[in-house]
PDB file of N, CA and C in Angstrom:
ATOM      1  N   UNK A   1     -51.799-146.214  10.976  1.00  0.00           N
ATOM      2  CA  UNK A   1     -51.051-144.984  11.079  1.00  0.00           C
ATOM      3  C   UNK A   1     -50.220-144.814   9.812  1.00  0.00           C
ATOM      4  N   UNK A   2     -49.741-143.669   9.108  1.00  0.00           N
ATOM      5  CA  UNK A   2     -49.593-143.562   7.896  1.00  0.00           C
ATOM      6  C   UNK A   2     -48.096-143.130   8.622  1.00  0.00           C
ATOM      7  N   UNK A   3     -47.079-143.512   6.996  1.00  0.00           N
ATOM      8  CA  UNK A   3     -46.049-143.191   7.512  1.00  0.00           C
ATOM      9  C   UNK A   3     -45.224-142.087   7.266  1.00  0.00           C
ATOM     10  N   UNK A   4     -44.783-141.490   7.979  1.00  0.00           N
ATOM     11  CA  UNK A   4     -43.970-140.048   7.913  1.00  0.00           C
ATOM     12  C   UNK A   4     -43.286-140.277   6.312  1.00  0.00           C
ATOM     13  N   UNK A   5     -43.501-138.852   5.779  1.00  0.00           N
ATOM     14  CA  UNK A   5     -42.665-138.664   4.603  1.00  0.00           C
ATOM     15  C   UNK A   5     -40.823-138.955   5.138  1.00  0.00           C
ATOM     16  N   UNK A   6     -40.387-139.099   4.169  1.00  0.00           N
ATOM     17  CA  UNK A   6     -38.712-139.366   4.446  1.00  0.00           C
ATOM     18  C   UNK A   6     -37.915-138.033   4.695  1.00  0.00           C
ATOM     19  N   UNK A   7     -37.737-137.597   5.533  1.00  0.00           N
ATOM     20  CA  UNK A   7     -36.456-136.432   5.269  1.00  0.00           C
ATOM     21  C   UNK A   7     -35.604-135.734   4.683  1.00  0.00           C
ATOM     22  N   UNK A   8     -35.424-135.125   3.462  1.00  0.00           N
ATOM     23  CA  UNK A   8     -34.867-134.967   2.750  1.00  0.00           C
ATOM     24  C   UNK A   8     -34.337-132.944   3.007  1.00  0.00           C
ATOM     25  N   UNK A   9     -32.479-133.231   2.814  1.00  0.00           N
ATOM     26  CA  UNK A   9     -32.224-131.859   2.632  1.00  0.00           C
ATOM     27  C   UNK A   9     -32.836-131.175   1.473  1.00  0.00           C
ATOM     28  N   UNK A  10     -32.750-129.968   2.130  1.00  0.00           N
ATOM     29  CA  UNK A  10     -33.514-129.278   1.004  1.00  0.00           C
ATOM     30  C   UNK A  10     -34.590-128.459   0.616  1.00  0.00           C
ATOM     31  N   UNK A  11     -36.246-129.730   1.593  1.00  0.00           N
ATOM     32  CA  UNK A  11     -36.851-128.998   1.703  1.00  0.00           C
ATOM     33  C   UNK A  11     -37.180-127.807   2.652  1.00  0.00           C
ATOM     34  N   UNK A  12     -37.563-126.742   2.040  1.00  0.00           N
ATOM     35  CA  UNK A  12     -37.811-125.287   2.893  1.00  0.00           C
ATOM     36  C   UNK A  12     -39.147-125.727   3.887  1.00  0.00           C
ATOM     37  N   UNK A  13     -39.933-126.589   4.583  1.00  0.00           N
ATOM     38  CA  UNK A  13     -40.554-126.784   5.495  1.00  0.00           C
ATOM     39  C   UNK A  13     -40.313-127.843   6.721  1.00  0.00           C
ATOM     40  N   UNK A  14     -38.832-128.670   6.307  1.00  0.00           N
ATOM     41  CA  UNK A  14     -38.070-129.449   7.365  1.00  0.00           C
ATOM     42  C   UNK A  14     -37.048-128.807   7.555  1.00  0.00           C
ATOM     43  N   UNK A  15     -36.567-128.094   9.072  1.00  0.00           N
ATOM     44  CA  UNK A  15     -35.584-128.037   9.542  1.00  0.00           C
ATOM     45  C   UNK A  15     -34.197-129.028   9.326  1.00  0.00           C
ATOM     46  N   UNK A  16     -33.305-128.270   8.967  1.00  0.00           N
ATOM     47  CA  UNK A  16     -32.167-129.153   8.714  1.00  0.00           C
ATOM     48  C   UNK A  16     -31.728-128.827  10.338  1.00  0.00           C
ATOM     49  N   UNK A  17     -30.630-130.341  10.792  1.00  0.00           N
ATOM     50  CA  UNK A  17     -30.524-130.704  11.766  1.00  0.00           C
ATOM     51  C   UNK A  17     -29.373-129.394  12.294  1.00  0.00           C
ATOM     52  N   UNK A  18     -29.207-128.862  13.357  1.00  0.00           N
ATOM     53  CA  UNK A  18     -28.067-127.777  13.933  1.00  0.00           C
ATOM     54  C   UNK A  18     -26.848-128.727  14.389  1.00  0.00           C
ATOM     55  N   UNK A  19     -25.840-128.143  14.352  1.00  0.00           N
ATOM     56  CA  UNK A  19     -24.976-128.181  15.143  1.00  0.00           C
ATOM     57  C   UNK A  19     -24.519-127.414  16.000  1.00  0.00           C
ATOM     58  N   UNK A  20     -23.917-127.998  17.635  1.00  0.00           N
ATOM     59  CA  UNK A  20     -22.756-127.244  18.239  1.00  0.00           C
ATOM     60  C   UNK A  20     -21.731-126.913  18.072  1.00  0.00           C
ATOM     61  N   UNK A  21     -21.071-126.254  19.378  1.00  0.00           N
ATOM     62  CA  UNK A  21     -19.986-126.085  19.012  1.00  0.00           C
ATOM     63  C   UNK A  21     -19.216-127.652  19.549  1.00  0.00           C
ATOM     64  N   UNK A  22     -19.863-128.231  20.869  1.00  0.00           N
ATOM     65  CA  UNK A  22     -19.326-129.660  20.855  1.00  0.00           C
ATOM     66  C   UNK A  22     -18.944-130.668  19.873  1.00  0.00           C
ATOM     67  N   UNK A  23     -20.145-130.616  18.751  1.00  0.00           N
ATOM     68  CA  UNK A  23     -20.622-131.640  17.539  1.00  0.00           C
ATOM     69  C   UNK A  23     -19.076-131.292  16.603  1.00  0.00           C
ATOM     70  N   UNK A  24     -19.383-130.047  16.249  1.00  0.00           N
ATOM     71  CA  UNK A  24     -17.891-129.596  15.492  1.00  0.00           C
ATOM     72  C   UNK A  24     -16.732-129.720  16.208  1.00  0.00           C
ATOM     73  N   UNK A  25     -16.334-129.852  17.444  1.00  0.00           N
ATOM     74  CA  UNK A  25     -15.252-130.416  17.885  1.00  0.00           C
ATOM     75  C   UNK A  25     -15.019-131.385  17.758  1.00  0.00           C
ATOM     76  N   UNK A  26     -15.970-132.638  18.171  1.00  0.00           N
ATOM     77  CA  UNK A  26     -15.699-133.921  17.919  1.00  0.00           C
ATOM     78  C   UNK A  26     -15.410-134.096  16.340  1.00  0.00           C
ATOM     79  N   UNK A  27     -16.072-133.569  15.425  1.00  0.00           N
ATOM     80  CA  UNK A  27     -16.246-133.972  13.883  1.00  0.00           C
ATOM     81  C   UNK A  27     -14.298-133.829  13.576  1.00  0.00           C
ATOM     82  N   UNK A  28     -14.069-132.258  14.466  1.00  0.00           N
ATOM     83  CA  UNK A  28     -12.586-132.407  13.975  1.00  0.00           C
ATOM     84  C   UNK A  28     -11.672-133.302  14.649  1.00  0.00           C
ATOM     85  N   UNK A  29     -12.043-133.768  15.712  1.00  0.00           N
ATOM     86  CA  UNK A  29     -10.844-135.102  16.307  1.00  0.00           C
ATOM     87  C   UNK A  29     -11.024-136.000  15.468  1.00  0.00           C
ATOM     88  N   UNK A  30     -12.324-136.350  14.872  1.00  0.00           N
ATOM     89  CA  UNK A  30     -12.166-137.375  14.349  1.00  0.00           C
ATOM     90  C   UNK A  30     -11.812-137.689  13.115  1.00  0.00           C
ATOM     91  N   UNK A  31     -11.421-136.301  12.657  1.00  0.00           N
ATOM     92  CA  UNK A  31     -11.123-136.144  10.843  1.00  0.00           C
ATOM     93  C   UNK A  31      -9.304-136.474  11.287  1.00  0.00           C
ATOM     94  N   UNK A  32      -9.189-135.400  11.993  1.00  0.00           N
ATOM     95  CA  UNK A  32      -7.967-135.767  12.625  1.00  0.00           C
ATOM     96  C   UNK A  32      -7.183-137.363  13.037  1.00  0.00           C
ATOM     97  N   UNK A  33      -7.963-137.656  14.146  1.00  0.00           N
ATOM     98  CA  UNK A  33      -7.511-139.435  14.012  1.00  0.00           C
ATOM     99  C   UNK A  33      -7.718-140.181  12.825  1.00  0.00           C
ATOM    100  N   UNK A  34      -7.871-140.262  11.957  1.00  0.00           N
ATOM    101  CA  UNK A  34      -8.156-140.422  11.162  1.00  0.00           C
ATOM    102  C   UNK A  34      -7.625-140.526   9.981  1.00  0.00           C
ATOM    103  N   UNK A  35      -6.999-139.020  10.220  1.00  0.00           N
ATOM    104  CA  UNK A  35      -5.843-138.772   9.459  1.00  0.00           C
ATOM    105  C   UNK A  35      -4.255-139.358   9.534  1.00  0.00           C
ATOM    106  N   UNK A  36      -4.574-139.505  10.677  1.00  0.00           N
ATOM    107  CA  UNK A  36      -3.162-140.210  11.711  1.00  0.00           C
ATOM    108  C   UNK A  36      -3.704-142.016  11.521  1.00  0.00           C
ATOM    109  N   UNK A  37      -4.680-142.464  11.113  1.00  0.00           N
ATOM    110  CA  UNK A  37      -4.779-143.808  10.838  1.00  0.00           C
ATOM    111  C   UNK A  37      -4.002-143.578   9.139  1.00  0.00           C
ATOM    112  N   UNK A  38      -4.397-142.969   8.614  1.00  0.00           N
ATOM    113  CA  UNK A  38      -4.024-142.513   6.963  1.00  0.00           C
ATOM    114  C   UNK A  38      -2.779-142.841   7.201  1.00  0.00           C
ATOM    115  N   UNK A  39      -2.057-141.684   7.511  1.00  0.00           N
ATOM    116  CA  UNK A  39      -0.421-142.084   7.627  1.00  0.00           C
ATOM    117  C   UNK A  39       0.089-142.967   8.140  1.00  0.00           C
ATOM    118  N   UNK A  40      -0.296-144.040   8.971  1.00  0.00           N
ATOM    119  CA  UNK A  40       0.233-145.503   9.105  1.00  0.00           C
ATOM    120  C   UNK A  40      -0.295-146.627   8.542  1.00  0.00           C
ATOM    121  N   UNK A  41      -1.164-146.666   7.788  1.00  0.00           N
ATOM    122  CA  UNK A  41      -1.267-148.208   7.245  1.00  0.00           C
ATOM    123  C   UNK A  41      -0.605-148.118   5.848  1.00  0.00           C
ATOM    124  N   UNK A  42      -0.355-149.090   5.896  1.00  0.00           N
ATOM    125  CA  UNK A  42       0.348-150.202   4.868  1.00  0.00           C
ATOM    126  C   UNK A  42       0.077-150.550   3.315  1.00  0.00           C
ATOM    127  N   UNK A  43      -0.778-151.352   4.295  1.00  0.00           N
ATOM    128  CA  UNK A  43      -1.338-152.292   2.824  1.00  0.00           C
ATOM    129  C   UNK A  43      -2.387-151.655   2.276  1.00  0.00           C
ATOM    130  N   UNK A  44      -2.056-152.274   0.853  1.00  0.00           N
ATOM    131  CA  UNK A  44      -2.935-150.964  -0.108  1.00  0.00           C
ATOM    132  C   UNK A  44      -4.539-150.980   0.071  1.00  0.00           C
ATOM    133  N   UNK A  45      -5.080-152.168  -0.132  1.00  0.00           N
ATOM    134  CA  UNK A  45      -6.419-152.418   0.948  1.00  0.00           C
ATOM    135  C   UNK A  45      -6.797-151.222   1.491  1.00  0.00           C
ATOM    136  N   UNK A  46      -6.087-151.279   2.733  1.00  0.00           N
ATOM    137  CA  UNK A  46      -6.205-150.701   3.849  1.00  0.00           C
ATOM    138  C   UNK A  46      -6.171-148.919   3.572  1.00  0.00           C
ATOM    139  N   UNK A  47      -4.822-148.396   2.575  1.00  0.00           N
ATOM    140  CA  UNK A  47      -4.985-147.428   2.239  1.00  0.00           C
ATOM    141  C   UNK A  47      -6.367-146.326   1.297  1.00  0.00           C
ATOM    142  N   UNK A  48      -6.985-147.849   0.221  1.00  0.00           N
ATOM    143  CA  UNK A  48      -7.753-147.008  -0.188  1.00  0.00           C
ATOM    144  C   UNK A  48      -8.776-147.089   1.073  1.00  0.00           C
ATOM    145  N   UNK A  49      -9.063-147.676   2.013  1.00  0.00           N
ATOM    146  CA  UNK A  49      -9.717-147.616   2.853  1.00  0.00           C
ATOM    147  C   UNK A  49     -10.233-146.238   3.918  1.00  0.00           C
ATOM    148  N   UNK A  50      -8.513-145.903   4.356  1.00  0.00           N
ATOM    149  CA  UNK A  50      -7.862-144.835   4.906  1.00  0.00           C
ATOM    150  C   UNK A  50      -8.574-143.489   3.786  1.00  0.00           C
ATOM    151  N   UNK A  51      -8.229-143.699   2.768  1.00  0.00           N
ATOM    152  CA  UNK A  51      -8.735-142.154   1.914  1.00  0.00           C
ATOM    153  C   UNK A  51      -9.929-142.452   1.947  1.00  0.00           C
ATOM    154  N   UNK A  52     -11.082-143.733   1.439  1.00  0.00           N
ATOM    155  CA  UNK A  52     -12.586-143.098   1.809  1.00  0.00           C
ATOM    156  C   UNK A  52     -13.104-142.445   3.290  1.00  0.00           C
ATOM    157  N   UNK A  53     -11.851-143.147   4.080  1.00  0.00           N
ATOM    158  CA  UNK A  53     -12.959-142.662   5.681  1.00  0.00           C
ATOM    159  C   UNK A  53     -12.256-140.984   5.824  1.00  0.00           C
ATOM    160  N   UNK A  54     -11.077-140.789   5.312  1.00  0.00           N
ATOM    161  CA  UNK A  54     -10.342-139.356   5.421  1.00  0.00           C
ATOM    162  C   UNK A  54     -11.732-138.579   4.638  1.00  0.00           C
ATOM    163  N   UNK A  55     -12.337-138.846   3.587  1.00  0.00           N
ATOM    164  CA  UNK A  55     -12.479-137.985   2.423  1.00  0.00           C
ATOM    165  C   UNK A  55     -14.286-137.675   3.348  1.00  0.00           C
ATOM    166  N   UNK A  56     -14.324-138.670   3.267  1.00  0.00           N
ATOM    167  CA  UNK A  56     -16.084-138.867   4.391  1.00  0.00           C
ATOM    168  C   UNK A  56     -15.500-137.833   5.827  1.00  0.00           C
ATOM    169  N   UNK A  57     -14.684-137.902   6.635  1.00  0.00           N
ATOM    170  CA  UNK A  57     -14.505-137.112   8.281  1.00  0.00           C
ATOM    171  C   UNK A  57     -14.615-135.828   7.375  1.00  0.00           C
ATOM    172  N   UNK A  58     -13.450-135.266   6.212  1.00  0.00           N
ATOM    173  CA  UNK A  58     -13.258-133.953   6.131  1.00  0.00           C
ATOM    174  C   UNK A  58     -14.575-133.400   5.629  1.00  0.00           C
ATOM    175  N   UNK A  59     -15.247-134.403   5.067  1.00  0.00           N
ATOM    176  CA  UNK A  59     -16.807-133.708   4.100  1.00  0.00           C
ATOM    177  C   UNK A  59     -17.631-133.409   5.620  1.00  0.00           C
ATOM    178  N   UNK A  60     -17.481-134.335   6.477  1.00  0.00           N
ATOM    179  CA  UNK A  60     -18.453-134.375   7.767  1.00  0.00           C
ATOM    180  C   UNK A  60     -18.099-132.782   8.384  1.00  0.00           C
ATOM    181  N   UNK A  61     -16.754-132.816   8.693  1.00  0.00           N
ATOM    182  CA  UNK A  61     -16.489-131.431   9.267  1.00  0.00           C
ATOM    183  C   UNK A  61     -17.101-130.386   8.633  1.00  0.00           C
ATOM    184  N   UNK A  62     -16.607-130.535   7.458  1.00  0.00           N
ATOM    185  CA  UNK A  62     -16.870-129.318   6.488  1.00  0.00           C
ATOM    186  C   UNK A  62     -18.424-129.034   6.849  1.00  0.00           C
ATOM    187  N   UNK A  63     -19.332-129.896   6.546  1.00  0.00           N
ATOM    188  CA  UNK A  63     -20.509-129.327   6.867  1.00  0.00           C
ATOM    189  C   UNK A  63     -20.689-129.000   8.248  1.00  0.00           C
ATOM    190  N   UNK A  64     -20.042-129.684   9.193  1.00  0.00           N
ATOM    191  CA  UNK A  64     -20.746-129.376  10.755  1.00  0.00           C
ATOM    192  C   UNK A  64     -20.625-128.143  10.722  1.00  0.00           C
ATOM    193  N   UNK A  65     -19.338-127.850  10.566  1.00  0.00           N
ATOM    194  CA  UNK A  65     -18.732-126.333  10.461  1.00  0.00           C
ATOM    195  C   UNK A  65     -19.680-125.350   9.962  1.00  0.00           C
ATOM    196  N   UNK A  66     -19.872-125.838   8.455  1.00  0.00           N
ATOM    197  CA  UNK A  66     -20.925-124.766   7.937  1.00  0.00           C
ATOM    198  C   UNK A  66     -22.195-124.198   8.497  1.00  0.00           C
ATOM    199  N   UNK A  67     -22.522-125.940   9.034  1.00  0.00           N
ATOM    200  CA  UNK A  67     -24.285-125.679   9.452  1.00  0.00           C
ATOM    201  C   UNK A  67     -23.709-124.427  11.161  1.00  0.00           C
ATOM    202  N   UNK A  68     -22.741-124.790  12.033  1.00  0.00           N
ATOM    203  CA  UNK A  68     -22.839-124.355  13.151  1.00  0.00           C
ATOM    204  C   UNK A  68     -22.759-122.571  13.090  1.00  0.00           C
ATOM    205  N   UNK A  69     -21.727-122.198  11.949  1.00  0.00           N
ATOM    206  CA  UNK A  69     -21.094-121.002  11.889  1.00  0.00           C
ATOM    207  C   UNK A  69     -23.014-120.553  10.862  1.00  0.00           C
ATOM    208  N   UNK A  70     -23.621-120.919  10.096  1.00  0.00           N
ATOM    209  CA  UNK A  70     -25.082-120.535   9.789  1.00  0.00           C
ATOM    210  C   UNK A  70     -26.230-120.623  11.104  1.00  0.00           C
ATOM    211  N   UNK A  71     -25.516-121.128  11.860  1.00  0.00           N
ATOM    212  CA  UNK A  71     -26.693-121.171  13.341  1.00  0.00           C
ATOM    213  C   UNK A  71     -25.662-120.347  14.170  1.00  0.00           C
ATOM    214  N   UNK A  72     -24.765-119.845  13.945  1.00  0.00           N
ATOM    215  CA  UNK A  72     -23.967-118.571  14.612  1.00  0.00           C
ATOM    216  C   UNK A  72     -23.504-119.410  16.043  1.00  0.00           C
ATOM    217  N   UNK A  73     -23.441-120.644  15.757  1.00  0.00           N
ATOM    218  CA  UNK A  73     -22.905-121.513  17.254  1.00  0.00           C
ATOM    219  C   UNK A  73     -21.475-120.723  17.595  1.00  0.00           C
TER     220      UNK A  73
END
């Protein structure tokens, strides 16, 4: 059996994946908690830690958002 090409955004003959309006709710609690982990840690470690997972939730939202409000969710 041969194996499926890889997925890639972009192309115009694979559906890019939809979102809800559920999917985009959760995406924002969790940019949110998240944010609230940001403002309590400490140690610097931990902080640059805090800004990659902040900078990754808000990029996540941002797109759920986009893709849902382009599928008119």
């Amino acid at each position: 059996m041969a194996d499926k090409p890889a997925w890639r955004w972009g192309q115009p003959d694979v559906p890019r994946p939809g979102w809800d309006k559920e999917q985009v709710a959760e995406a924002f609690r969790e940019w949110r908690a998240i944010e609230q982990y940001f403002q309590q840690v400490t140690d610097p470690g931990l902080v640059d830690h805090a800004i990659y997972l902040l900078k990754a939730a808000e990029e996540k939202y941002r797109v759920c958002l986009q893709e849902a409000r382009h599928r008119g969710a």
